[in-house]
C-alpha atoms as a PDB file:
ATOM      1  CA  UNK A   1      -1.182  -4.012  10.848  1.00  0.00           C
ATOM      2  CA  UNK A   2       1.376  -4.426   7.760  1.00  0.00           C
ATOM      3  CA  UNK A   3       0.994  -0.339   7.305  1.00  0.00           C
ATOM      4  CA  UNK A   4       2.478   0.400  10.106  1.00  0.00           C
ATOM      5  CA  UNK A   5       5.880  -1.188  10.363  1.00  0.00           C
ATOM      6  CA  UNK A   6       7.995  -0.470  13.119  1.00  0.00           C
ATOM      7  CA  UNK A   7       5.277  -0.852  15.934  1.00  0.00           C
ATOM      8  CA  UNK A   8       3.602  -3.680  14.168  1.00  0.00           C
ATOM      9  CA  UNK A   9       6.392  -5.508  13.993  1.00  0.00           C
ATOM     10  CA  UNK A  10       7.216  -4.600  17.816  1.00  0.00           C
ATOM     11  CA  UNK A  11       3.530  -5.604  18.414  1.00  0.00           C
ATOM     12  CA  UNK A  12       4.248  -9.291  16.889  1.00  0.00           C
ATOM     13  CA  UNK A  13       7.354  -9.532  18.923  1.00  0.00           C
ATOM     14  CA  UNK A  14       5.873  -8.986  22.165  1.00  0.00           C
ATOM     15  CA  UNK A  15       2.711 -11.845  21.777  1.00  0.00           C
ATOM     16  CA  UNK A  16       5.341 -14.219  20.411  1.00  0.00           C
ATOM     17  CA  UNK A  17       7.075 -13.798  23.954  1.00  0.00           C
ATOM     18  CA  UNK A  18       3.620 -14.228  25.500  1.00  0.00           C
ATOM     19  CA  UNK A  19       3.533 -17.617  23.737  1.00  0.00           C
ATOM     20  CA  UNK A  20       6.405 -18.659  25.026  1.00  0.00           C
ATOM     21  CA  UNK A  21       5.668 -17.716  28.481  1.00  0.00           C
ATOM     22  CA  UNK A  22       2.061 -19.874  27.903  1.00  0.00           C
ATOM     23  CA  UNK A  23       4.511 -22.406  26.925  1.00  0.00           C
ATOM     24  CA  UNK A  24       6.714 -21.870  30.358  1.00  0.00           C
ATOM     25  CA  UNK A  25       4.032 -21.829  32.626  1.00  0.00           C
ATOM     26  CA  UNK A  26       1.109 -24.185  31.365  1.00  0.00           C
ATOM     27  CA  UNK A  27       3.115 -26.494  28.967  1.00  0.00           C
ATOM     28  CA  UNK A  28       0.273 -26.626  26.770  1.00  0.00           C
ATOM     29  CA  UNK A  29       1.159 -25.033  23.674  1.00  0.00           C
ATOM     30  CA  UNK A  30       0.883 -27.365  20.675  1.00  0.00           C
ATOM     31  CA  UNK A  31       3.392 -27.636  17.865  1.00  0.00           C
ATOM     32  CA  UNK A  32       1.272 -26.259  15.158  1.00  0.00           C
ATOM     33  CA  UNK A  33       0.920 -22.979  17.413  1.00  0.00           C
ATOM     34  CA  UNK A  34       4.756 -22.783  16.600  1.00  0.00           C
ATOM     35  CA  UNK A  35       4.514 -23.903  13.398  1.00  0.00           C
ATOM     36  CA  UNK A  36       1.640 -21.159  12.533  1.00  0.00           C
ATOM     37  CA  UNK A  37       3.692 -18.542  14.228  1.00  0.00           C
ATOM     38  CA  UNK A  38       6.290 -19.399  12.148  1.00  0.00           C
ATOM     39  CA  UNK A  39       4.576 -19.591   8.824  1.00  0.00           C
ATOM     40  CA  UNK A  40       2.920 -16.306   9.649  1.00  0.00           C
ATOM     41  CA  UNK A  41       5.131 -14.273  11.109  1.00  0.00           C
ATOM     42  CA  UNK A  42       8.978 -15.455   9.749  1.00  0.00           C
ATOM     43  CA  UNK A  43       8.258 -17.446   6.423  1.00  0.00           C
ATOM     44  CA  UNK A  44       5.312 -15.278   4.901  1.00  0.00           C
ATOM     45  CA  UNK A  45       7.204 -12.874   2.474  1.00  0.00           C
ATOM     46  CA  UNK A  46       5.044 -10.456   2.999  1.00  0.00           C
ATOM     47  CA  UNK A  47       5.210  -9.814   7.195  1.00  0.00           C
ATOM     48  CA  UNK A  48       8.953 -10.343   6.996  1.00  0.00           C
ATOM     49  CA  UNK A  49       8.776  -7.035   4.620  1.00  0.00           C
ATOM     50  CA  UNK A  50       7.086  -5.309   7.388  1.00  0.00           C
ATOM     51  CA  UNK A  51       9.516  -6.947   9.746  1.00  0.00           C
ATOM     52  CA  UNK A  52      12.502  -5.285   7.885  1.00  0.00           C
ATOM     53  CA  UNK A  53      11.299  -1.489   9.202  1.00  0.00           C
ATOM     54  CA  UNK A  54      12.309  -3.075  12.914  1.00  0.00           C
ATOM     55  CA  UNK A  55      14.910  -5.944  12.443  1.00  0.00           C
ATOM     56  CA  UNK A  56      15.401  -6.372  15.965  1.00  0.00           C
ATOM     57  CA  UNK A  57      11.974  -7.423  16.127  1.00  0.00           C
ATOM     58  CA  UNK A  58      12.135 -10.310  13.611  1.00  0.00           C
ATOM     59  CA  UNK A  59      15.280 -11.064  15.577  1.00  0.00           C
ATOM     60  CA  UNK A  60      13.320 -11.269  18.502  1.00  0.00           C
ATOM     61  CA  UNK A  61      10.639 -13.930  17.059  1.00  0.00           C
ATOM     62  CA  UNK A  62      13.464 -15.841  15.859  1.00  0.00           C
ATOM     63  CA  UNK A  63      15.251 -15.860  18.229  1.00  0.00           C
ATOM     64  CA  UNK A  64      11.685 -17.370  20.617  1.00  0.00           C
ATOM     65  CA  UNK A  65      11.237 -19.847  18.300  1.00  0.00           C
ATOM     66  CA  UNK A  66      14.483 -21.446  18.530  1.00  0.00           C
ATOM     67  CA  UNK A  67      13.950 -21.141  22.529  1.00  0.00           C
ATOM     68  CA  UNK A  68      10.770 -23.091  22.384  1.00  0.00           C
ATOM     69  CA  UNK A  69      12.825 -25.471  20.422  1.00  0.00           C
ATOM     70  CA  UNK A  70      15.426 -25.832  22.889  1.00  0.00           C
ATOM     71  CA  UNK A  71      13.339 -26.038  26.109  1.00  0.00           C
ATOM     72  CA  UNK A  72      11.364 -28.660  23.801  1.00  0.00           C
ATOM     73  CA  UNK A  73       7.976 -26.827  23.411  1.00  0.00           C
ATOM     74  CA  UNK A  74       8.572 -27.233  19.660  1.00  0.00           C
ATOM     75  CA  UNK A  75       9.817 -29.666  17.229  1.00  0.00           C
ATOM     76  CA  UNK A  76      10.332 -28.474  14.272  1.00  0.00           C
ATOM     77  CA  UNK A  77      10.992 -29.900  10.900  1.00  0.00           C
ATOM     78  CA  UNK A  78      14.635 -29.578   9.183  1.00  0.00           C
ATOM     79  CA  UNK A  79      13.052 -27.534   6.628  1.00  0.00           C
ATOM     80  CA  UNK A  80      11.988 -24.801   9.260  1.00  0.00           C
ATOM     81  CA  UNK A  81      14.988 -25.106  11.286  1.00  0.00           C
ATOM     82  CA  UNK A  82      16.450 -24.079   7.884  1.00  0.00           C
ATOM     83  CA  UNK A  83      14.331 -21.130   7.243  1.00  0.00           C
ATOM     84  CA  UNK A  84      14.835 -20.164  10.803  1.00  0.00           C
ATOM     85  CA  UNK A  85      18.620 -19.926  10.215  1.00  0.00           C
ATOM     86  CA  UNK A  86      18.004 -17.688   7.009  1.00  0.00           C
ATOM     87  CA  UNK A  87      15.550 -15.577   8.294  1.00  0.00           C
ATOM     88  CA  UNK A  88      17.979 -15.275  11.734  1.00  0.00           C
ATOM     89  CA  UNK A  89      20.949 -14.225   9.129  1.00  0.00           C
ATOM     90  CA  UNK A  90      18.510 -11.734   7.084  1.00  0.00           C
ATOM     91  CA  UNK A  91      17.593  -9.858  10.432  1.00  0.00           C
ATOM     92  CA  UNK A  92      21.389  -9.774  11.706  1.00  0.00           C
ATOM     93  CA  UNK A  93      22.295  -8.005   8.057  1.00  0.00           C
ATOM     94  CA  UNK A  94      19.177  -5.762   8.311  1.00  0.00           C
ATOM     95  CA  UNK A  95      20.499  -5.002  12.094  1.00  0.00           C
ATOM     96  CA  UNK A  96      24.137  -3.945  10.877  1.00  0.00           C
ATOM     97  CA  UNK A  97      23.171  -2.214   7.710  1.00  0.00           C
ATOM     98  CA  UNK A  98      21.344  -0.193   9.822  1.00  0.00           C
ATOM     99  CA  UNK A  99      24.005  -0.001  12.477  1.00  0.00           C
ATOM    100  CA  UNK A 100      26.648   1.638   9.467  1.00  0.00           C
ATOM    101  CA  UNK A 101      24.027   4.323   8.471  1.00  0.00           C
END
């Protein structure tokens, strides 16, 4: 899945929406579900790479995980509320670079 960039990182952007719609409709999605998608998908150096061929989608997970915070199907620790904020700022500078090319 890292190989292929752009529609991988669509890919992860989509299921992390179908979390949050488990979330919405069931109420039954645990905080280390979060937590893991977080880890996995925003924290691990590595995905975030392949997350910088299609910055709107990391925007996208970051953006879901701070709505599951909100509507309360998360609580995160200050620590990943931090790295939420950086990887949110990383994805809006990927998003304009790519916007003045």
């Amino acid at each position: 899945m890292l190989e292929h960039g752009y529609d991988s990182a669509r890919e992860v952007a989509k299921r992390v929406s179908y979390v949050l719609g488990h979330a919405a409709l069931t109420g039954r999605v645990s905080d280390w579900a979060w937590e893991r998608i977080a880890e996995t998908h925003v924290f691990n150096e590595e995905v975030r790479r392949m997350l910088e061929a299609n910055p709107w989608a990391l925007h996208e997970v970051v953006k879901r995980l701070y709505e599951a915070c909100r509507r309360g199907y998360w609580r995160p620790s200050e620590e990943a509320l931090r790295r939420l904020r950086e990887a949110a700022v990383e994805a809006e500078a990927w998003i304009e670079a790519g916007a003045e090319r």
